[in-house]
C-alpha atoms as a PDB file:
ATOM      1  CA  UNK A   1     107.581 119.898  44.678  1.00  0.00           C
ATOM      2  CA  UNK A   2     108.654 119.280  48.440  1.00  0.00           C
ATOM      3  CA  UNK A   3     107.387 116.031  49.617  1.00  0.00           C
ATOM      4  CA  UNK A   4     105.419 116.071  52.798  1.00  0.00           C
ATOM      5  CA  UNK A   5     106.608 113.961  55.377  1.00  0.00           C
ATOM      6  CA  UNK A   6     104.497 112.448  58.117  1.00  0.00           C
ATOM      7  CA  UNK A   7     105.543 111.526  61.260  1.00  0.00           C
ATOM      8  CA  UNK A   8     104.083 108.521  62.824  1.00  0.00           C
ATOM      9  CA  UNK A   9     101.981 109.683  65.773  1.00  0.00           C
ATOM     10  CA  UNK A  10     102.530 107.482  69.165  1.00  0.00           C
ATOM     11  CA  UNK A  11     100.030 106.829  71.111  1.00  0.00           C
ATOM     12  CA  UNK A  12      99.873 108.564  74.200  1.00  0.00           C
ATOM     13  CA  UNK A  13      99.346 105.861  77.509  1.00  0.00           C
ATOM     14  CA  UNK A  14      95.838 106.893  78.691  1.00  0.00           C
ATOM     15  CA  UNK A  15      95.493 107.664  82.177  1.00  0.00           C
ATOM     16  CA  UNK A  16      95.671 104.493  84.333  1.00  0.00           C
ATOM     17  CA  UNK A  17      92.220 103.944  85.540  1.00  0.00           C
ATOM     18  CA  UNK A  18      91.356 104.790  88.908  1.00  0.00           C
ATOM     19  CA  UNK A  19      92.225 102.352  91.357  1.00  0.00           C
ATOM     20  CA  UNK A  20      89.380 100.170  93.027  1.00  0.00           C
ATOM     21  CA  UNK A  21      89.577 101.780  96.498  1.00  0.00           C
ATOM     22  CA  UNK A  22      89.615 105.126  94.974  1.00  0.00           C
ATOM     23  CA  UNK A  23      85.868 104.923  93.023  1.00  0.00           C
ATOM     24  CA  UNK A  24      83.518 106.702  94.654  1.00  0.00           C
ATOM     25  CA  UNK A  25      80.038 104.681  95.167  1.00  0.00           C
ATOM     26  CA  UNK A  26      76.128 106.392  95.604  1.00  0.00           C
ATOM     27  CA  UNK A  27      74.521 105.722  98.470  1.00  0.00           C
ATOM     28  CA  UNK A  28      72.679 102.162  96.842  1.00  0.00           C
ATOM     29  CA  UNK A  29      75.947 101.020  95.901  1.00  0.00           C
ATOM     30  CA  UNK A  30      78.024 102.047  99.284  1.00  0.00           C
ATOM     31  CA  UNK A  31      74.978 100.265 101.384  1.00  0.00           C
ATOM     32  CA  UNK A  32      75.639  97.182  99.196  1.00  0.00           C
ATOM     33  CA  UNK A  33      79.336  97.689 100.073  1.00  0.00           C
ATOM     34  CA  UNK A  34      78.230  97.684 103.648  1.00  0.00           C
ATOM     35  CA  UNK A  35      75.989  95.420 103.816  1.00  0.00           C
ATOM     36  CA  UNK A  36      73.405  97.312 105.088  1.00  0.00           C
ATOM     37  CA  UNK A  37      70.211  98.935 103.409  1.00  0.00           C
ATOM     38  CA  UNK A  38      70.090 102.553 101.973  1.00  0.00           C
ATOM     39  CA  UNK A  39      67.813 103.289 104.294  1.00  0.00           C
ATOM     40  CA  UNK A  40      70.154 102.051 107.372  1.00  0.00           C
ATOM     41  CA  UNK A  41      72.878 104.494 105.846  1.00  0.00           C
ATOM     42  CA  UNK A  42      70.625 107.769 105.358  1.00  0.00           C
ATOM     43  CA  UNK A  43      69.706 107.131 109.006  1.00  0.00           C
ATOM     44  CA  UNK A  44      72.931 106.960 109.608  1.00  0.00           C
ATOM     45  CA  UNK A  45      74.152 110.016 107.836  1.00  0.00           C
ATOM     46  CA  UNK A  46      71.015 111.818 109.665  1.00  0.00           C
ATOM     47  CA  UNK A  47      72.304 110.627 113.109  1.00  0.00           C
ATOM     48  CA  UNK A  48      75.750 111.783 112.053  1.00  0.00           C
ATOM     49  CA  UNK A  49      77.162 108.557 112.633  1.00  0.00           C
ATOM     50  CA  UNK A  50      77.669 107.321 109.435  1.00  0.00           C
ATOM     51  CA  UNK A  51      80.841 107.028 106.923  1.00  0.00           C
ATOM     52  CA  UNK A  52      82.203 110.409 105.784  1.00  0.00           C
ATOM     53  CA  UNK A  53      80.486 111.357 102.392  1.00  0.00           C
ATOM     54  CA  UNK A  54      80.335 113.984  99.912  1.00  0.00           C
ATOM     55  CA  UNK A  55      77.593 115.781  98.280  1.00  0.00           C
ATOM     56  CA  UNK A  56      76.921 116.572  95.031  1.00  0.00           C
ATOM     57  CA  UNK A  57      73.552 118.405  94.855  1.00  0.00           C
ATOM     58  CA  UNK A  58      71.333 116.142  96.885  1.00  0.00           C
ATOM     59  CA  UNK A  59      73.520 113.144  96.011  1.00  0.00           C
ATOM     60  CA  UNK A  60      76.170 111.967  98.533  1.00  0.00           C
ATOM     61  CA  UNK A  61      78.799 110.298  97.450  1.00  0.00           C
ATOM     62  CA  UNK A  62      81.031 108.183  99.253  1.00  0.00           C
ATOM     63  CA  UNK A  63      84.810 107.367  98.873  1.00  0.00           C
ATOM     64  CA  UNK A  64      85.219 103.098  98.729  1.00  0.00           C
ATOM     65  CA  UNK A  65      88.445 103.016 100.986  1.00  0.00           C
ATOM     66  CA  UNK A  66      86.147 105.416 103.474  1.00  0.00           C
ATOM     67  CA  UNK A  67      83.752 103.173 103.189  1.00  0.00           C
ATOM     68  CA  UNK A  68      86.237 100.216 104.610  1.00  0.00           C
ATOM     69  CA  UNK A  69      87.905 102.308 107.174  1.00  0.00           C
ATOM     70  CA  UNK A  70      84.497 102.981 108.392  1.00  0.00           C
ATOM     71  CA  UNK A  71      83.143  98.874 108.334  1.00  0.00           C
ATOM     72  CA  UNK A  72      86.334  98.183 110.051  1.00  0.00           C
ATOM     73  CA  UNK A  73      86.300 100.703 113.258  1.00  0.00           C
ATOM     74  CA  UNK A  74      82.773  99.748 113.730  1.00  0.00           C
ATOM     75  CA  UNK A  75      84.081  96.106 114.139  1.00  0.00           C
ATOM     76  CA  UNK A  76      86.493  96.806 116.356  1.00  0.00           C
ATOM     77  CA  UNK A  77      84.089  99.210 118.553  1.00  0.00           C
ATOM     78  CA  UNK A  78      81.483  96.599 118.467  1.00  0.00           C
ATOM     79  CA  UNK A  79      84.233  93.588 119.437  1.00  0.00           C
ATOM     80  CA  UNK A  80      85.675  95.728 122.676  1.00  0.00           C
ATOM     81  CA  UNK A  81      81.909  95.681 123.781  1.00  0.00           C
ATOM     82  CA  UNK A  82      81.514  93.576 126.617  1.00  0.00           C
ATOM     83  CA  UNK A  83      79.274  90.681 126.677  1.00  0.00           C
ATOM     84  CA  UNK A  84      76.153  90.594 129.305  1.00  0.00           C
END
């Protein structure tokens, strides 16, 4: 009779985990990011002056690190304002 021989299986690394930046956030969660209500943001969106999103369905989605670039050049437009 042949004996069977097993080979010891290695575990495979499981994909690293997306990175924070990376996660993409609902609307609730990216107005929480903000700092600003969902209802501030779907205005926004509407106006077409919010942060870039996607859509899934009727869901947008939006990208974390978008969601920084975005707080950030709104800072800067709103410090080169000039003061009354």
């Amino acid at each position: 009779m042949k004996s069977k021989t097993t080979q010891r299986e290695v575990a495979k690394p499981s994909a690293a985990p997306p990175r924070i930046e990376d996660c993409w956030l609902r609307r609730p969660e990216a107005a929480a990011h903000l700092g600003i209500s969902p209802s501030l943001l779907e205005k926004l969106d509407a106006l077409g002056d919010g942060p870039l999103c996607a859509r899934i369905g009727r869901v947008r989605i939006y990208k974390r690190s978008t969601l920084d670039q975005y707080a950030a050049e709104r800072s800067q437009s709103n410090n080169a304002k000039p003061s009354k």
